[in-house]
C-alpha atoms as a PDB file:
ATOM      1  CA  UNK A   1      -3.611  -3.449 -19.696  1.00  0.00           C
ATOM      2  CA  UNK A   2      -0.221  -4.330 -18.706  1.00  0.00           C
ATOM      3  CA  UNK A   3       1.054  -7.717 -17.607  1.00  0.00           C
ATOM      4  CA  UNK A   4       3.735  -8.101 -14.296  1.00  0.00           C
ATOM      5  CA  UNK A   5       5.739 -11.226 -14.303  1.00  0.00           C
ATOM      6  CA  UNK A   6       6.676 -12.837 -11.177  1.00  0.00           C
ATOM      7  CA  UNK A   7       9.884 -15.063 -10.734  1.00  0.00           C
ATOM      8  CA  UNK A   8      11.993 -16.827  -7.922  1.00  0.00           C
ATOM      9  CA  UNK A   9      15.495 -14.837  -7.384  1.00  0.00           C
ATOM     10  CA  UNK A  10      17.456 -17.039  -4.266  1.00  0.00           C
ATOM     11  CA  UNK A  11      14.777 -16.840  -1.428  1.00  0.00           C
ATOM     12  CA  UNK A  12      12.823 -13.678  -2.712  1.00  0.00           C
ATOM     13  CA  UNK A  13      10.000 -13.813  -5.065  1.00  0.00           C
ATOM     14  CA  UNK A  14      10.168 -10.906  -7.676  1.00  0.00           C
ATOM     15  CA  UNK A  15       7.900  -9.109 -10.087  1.00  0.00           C
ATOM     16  CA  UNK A  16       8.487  -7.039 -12.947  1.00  0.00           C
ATOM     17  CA  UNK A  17       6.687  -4.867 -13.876  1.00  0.00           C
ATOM     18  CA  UNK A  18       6.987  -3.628 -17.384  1.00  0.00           C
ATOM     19  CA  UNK A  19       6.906  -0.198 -18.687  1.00  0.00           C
ATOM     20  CA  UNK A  20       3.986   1.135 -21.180  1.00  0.00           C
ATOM     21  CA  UNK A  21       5.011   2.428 -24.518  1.00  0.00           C
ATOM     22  CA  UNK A  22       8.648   2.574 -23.520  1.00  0.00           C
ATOM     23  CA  UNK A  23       7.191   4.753 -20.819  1.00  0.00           C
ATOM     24  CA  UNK A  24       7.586   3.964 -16.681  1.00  0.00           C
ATOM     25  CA  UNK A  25       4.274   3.465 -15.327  1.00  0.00           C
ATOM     26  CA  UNK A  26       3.861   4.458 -11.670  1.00  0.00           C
ATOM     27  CA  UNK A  27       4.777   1.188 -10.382  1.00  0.00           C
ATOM     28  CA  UNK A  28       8.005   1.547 -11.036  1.00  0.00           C
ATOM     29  CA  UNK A  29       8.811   5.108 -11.430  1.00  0.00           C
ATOM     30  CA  UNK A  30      10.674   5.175  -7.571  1.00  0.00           C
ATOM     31  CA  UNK A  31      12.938   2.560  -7.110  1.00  0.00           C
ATOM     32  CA  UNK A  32      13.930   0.774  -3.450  1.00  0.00           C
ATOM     33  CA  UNK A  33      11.034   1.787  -2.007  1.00  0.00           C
ATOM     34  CA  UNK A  34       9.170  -0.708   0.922  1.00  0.00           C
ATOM     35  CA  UNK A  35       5.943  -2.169   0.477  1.00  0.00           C
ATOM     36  CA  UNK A  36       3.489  -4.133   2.587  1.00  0.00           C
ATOM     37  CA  UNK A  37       1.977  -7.055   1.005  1.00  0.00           C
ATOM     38  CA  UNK A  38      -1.410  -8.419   0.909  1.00  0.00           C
ATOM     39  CA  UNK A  39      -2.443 -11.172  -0.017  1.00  0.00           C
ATOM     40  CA  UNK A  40      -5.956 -11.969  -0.289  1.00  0.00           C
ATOM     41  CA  UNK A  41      -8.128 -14.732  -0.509  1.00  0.00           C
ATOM     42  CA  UNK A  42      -8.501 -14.442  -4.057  1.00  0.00           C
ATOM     43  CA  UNK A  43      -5.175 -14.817  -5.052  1.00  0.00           C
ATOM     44  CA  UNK A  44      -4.973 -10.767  -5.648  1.00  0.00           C
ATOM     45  CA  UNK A  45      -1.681  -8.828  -4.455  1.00  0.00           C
ATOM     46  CA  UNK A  46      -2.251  -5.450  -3.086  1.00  0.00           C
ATOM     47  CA  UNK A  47       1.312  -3.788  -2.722  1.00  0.00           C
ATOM     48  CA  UNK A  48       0.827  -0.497  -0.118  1.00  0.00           C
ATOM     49  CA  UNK A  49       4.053   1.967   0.043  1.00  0.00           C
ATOM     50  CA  UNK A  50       5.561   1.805   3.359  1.00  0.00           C
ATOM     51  CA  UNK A  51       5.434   5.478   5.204  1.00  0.00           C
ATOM     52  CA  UNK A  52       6.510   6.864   8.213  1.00  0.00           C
ATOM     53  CA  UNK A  53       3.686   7.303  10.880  1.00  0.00           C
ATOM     54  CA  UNK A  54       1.553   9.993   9.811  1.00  0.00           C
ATOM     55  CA  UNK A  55       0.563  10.581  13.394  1.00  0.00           C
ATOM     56  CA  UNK A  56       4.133  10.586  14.897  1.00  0.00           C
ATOM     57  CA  UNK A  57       4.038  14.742  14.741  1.00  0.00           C
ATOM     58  CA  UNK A  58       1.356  16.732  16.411  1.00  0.00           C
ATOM     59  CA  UNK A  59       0.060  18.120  19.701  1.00  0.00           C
ATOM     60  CA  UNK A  60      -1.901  15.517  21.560  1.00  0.00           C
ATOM     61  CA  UNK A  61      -5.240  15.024  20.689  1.00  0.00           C
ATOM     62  CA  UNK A  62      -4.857  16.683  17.397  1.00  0.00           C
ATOM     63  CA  UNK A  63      -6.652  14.270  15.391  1.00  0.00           C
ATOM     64  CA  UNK A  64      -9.662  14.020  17.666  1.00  0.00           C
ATOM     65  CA  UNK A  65     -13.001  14.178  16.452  1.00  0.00           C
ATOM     66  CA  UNK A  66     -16.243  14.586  18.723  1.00  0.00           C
ATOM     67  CA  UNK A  67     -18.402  11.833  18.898  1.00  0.00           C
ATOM     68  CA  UNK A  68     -21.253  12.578  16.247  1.00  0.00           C
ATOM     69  CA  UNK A  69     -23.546   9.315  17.250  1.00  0.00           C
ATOM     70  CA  UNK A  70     -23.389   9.382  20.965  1.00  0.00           C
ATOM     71  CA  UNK A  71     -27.415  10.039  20.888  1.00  0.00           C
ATOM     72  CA  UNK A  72     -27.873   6.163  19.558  1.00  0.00           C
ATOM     73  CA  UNK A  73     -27.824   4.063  22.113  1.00  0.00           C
ATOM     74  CA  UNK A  74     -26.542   0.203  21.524  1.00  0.00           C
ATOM     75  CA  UNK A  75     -29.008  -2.485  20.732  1.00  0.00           C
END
């Protein structure tokens, strides 16, 4: 299990995260990358890696998908 340390740097919070066995981990393997934060009600962190939008390229209506439920009607 590895341990990340938080700390206040001007008006930023930071966290470190450290390598394993002298090792980098894949948290911090690419450097100045963008996340989103999350923070949850349980005091959890989930950092997400910022991308581009994925549906930005493509024909229109490329990513549609019939309607497999359209036989149930709402209660």
């Amino acid at each position: 299990m590895l341990f990340a340390k938080s700390r206040l740097q001007r008006n930023s919070a930071i966290t470190d995260f450290p390598t394993h066995n002298r090792e980098k981990t894949e948290l911090n393997t690419e450097l100045n990358k963008e996340y989103i934060v999350v923070y949850a009600i349980s005091g959890s962190v989930a950092l997400i890696q910022k991308i581009d939008d994925p549906f930005s390229e493509g024909y229109e209506g490329e990513f549609y998908e019939a309607d497999e439920w359209s036989e149930l009607a709402p209660w």
